[in-house]
Structures are given as C-alpha cells and as structure tokens.
C-alpha atoms as a PDB file:
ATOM      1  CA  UNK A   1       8.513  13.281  32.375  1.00  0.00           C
ATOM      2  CA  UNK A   2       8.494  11.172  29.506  1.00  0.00           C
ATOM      3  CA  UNK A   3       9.049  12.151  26.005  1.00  0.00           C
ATOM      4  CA  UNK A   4       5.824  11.073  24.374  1.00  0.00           C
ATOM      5  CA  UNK A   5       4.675  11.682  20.925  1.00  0.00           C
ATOM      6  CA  UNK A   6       0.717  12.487  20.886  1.00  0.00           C
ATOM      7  CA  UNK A   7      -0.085  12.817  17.296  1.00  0.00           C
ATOM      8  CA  UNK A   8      -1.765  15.582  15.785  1.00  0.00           C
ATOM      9  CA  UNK A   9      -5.241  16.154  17.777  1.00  0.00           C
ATOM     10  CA  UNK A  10      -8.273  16.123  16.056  1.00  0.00           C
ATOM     11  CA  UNK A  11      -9.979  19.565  15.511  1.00  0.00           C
ATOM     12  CA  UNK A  12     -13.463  21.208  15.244  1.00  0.00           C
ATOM     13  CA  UNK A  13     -15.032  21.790  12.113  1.00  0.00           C
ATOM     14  CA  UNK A  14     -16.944  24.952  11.533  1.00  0.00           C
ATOM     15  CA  UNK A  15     -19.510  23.177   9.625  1.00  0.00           C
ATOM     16  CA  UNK A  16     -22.760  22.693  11.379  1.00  0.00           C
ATOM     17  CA  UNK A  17     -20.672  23.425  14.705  1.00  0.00           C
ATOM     18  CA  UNK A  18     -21.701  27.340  14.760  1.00  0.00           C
ATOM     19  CA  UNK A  19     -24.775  29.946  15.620  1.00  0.00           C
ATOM     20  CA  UNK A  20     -24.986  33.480  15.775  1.00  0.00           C
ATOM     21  CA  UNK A  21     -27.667  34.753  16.979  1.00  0.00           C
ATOM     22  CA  UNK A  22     -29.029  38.500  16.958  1.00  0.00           C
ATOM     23  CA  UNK A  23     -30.752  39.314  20.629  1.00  0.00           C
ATOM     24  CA  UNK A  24     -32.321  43.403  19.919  1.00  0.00           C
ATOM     25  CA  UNK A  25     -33.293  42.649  23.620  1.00  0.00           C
ATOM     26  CA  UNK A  26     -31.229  43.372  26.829  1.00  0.00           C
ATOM     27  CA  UNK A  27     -28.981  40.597  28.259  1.00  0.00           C
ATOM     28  CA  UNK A  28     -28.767  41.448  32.141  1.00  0.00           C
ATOM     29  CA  UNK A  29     -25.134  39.320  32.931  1.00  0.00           C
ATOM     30  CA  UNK A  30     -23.795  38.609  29.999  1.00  0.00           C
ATOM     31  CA  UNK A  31     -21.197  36.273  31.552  1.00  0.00           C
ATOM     32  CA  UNK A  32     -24.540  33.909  31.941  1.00  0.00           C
ATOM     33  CA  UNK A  33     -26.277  34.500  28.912  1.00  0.00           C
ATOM     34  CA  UNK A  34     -29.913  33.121  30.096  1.00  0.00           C
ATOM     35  CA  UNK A  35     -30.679  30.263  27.047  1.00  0.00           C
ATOM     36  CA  UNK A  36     -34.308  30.195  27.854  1.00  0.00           C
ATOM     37  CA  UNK A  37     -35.451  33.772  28.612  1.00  0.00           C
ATOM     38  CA  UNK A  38     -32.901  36.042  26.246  1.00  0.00           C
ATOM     39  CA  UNK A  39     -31.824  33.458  23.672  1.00  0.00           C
ATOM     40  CA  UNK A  40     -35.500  32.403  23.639  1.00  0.00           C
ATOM     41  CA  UNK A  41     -36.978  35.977  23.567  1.00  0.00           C
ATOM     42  CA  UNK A  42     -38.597  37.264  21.315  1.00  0.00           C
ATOM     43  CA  UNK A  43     -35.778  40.052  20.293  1.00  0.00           C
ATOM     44  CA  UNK A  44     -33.643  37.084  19.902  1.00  0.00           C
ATOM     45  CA  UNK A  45     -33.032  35.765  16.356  1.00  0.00           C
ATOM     46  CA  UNK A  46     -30.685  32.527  14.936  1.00  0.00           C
ATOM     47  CA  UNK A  47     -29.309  34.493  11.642  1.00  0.00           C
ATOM     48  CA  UNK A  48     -26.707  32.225  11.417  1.00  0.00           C
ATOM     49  CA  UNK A  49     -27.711  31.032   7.662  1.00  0.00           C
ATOM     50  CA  UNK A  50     -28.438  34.402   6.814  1.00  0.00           C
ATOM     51  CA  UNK A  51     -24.819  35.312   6.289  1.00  0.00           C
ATOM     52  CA  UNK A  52     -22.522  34.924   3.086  1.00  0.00           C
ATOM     53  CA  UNK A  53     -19.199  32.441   3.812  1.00  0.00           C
ATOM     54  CA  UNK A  54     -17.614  35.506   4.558  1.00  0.00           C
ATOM     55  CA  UNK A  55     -20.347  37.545   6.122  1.00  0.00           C
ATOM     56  CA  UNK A  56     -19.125  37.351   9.269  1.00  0.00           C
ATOM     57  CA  UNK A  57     -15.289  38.652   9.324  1.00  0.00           C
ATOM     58  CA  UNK A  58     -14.827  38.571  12.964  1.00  0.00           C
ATOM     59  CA  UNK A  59     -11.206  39.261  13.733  1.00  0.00           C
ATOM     60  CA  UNK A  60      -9.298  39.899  17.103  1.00  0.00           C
ATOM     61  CA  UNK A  61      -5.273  40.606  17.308  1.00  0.00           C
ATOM     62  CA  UNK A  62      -3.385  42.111  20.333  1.00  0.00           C
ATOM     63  CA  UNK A  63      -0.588  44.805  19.083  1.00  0.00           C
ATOM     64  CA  UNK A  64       2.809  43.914  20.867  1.00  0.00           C
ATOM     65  CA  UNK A  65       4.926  47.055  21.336  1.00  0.00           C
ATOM     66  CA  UNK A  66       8.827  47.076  21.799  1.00  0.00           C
ATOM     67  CA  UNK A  67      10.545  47.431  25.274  1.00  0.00           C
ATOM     68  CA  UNK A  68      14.034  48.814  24.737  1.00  0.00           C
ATOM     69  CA  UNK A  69      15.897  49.677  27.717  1.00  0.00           C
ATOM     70  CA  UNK A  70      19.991  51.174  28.259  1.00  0.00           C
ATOM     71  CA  UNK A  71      22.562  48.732  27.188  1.00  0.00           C
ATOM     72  CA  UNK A  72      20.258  45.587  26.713  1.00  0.00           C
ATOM     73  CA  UNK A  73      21.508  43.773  24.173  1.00  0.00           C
ATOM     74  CA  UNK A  74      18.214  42.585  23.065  1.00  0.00           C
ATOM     75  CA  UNK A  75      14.989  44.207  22.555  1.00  0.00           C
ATOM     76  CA  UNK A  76      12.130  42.852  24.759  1.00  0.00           C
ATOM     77  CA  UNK A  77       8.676  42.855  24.218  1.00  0.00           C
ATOM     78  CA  UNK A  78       5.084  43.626  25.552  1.00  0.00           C
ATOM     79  CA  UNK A  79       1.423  42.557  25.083  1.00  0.00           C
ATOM     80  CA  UNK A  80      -0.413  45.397  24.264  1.00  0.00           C
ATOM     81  CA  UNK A  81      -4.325  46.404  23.481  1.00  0.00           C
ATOM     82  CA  UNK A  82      -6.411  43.341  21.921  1.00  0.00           C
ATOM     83  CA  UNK A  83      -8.191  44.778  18.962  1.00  0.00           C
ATOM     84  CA  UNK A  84     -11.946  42.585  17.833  1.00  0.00           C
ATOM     85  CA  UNK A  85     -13.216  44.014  14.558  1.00  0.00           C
ATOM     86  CA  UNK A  86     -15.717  43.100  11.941  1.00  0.00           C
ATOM     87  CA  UNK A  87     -13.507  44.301   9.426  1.00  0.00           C
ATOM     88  CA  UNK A  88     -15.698  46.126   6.561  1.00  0.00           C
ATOM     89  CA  UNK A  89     -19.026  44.873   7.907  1.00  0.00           C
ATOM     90  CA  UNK A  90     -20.818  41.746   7.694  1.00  0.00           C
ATOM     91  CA  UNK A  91     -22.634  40.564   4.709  1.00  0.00           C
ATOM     92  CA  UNK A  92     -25.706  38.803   4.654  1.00  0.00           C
ATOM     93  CA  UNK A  93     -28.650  37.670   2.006  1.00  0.00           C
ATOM     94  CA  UNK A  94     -31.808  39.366   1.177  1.00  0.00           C
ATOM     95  CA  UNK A  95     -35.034  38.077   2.514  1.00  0.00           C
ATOM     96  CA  UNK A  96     -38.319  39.215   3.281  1.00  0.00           C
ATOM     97  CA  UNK A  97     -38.230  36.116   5.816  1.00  0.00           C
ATOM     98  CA  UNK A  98     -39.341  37.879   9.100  1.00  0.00           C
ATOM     99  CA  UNK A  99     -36.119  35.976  11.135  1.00  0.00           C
ATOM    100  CA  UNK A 100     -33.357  36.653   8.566  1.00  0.00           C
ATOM    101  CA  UNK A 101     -31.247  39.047   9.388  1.00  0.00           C
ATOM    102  CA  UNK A 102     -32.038  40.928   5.863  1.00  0.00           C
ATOM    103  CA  UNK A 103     -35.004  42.176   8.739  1.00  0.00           C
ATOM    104  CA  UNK A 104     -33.514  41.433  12.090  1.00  0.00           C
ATOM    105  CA  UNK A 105     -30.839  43.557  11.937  1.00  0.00           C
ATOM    106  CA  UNK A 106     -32.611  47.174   9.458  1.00  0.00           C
ATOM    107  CA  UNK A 107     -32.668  49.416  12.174  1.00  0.00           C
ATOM    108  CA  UNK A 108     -36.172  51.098  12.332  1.00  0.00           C
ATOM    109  CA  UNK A 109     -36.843  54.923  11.061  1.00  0.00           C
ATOM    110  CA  UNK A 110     -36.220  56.949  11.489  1.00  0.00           C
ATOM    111  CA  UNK A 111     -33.084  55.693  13.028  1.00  0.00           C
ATOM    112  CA  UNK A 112     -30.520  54.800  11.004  1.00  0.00           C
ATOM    113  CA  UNK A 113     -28.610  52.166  13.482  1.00  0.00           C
ATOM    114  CA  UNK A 114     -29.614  49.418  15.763  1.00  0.00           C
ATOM    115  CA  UNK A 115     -27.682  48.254  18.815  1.00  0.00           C
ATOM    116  CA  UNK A 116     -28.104  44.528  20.172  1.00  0.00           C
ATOM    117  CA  UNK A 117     -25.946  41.807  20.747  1.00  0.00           C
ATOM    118  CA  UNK A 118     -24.496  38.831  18.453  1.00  0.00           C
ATOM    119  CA  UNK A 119     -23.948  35.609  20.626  1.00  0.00           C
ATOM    120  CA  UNK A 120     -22.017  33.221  18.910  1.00  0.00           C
ATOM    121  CA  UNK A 121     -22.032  29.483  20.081  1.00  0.00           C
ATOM    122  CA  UNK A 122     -19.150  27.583  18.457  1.00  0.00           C
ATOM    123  CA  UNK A 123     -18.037  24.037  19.014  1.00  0.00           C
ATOM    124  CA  UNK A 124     -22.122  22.589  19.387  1.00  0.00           C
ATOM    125  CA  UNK A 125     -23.651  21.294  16.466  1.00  0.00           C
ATOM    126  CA  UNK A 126     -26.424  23.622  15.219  1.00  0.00           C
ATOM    127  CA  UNK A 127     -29.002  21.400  15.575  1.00  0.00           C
ATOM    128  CA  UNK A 128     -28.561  21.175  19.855  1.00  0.00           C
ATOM    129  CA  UNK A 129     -31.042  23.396  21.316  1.00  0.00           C
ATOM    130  CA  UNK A 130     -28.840  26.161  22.953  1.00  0.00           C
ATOM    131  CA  UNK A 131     -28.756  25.111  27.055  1.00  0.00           C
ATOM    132  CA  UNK A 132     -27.159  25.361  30.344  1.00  0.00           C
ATOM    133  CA  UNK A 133     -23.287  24.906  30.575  1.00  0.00           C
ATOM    134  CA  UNK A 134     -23.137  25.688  26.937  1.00  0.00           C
ATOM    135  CA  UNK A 135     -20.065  28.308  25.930  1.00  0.00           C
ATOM    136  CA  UNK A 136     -20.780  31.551  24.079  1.00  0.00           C
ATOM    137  CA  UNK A 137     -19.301  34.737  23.272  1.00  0.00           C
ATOM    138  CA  UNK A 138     -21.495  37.567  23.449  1.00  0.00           C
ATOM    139  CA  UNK A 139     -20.197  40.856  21.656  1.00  0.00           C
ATOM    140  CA  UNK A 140     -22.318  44.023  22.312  1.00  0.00           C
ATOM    141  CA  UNK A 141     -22.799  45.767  18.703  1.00  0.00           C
ATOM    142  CA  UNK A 142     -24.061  48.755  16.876  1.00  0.00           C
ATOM    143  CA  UNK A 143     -25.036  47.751  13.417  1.00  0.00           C
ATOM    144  CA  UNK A 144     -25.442  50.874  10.872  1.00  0.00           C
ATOM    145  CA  UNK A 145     -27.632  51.533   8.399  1.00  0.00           C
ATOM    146  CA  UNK A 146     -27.780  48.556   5.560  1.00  0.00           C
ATOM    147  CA  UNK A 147     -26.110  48.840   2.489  1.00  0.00           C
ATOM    148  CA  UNK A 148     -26.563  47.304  -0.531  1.00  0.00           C
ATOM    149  CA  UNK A 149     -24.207  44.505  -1.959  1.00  0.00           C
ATOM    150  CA  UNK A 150     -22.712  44.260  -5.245  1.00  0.00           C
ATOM    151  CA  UNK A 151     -24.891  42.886  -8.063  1.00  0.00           C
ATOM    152  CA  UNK A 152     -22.903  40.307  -9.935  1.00  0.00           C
ATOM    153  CA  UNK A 153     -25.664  38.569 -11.923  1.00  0.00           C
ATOM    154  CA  UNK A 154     -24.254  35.006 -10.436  1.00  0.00           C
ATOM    155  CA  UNK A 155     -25.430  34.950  -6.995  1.00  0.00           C
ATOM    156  CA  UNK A 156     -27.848  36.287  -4.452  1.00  0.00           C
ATOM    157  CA  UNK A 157     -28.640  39.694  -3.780  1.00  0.00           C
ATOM    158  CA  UNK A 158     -27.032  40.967  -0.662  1.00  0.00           C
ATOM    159  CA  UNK A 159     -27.099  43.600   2.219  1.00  0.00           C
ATOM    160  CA  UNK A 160     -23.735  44.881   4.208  1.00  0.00           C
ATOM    161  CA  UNK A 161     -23.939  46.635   7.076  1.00  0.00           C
ATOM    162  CA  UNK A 162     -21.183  48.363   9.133  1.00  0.00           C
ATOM    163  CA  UNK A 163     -20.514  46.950  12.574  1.00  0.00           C
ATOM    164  CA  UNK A 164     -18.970  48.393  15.626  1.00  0.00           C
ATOM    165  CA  UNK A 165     -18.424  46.848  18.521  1.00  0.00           C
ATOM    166  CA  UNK A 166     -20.019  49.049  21.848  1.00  0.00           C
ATOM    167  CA  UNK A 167     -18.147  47.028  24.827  1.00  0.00           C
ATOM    168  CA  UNK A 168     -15.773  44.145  24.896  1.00  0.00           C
ATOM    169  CA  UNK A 169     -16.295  40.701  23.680  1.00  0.00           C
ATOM    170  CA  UNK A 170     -17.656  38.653  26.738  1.00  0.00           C
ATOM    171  CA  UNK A 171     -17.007  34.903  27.027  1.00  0.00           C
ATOM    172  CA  UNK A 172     -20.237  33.624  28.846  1.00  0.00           C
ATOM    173  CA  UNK A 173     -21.245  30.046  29.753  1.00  0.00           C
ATOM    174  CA  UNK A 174     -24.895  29.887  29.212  1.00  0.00           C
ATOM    175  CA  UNK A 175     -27.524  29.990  32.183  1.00  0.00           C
ATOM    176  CA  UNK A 176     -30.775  27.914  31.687  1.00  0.00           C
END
C-alpha cells in the first residue's frame, strides 16, 4: 500500500448536532427505537435545551486490569467492565414550561423517582425531524427525586437530579 498522507478529517460539532429526549413511555426493541410511535408519543419529550452546558455529564470508561503470568518479562493487559455514568447528576433549568424537563422528569407523589429512557441522537442537526435510519443511543434511567441547584445571583435557577442507569446503554438505529 501506499504511504499517503490524508490530512486531519473534519469533525462533528456538538452545536445544533444533538437531542436528548426523555420517553416516560415504554420502548418495546430498543435496538429500533420507533421515531413515529415512541419518539412521537406522548411520554416522549425533546429536553435537550432544558439542560445547563454541563447538565448532561455522560461518561463511559472500560477499567483494564493487569495480566501477570510466571517469568513473563512483561506485564500484559486486559479489557475489563465498561462503566457509563452521569457522574453527580444532570442539571437542568427551571420552568413551569409543561415540556422542559424542570416537569418532564419530577417524578409524581408520592414517589420520589421516575424511570424512563433518555435517547440521545448525535451527529443530525436538531432541526431534522427524528426518522428512519437515524442513529441513537437509548440509555434506560432512574432519575431521583429533584434537587435544587445552587443560587448564585448570576444565572438561572436550576434543578439536579441524581441519575442511575437501570440496563446498558443500547445503540439503536431508529425505526419509522
């Protein structure tokens, strides 16, 4: 093969290229989230602006663990369990809006957490109605009770709300 320099490829932005929606609903494969019928339900919510810039900590690593065996000189290595966290919660603004997650996502008394689904569509800009063939990842989700944020006096109020994830994270190419 030839050695041929490619340049640096271009990347996708974040901006305008992400949605997270809420679905309170039931998503029956979600390997084919259905766009229509459970991203169009009505237990489905875009909360996407709802969150702060870093609202939405979503974080996976894999732990490697060592592999030492009798008179190897050198220690090997193994892939180990792949950890997805939300870190300390997400963060989002207050509204009374009735499709901001400030409502969405305040689980209803007398319970005091609410288990759904976030589905987050990456790489499409926000604008494109979600469709067939799209790419998602859908991470089942227990959201505790809301919290408030820290009053500062410069910015918005805020909720946080502990997050733990109930299954693992599913990528799903969207159904129509």
């Amino acid at each position: 093969m030839v050695d041929v320099r490619n340049g640096v490829p271009p990347a996708i932005d974040q901006m305008a290229q992400t949605v997270i929606w809420f679905v309170g609903g039931t998503i029956a494969d979600t390997s084919a989230v259905k766009a229509s019928t459970e991203l169009g339900a009505a237990t489905s919510y875009d909360v996407t602006y709802s969150f702060t810039t870093d609202g939405f900590p979503l974080v996976s690593s894999q732990e490697k663990t060592t592999d030492e065996r009798l008179t190897l000189l050198n220690t090997l290595e193994a892939l180990g369990k792949v950890t997805t966290t939300f870190g300390d919660g997400v963060t989002y603004v207050d509204s009374s809006e009735a499709t901001a997650a400030a409502t969405v996502l305040k689980p209803v008394s007398p319970a005091t957490s609410k288990s759904g689904y976030f589905v987050v569509r990456a790489g499409v800009p926000y604008a494109q109605l979600a469709a067939a063939a799209q790419k998602a990842t859908i991470y089942p989700v227990t959201l505790g009770p809301q919290m408030r944020g820290p009053i500062n006096g410069s910015g918005k109020f805020t909720w946080k709300q502990q997050v733990i994830l109930t299954g693992p994270p599913v990528e799903s190419i969207m159904a129509a």
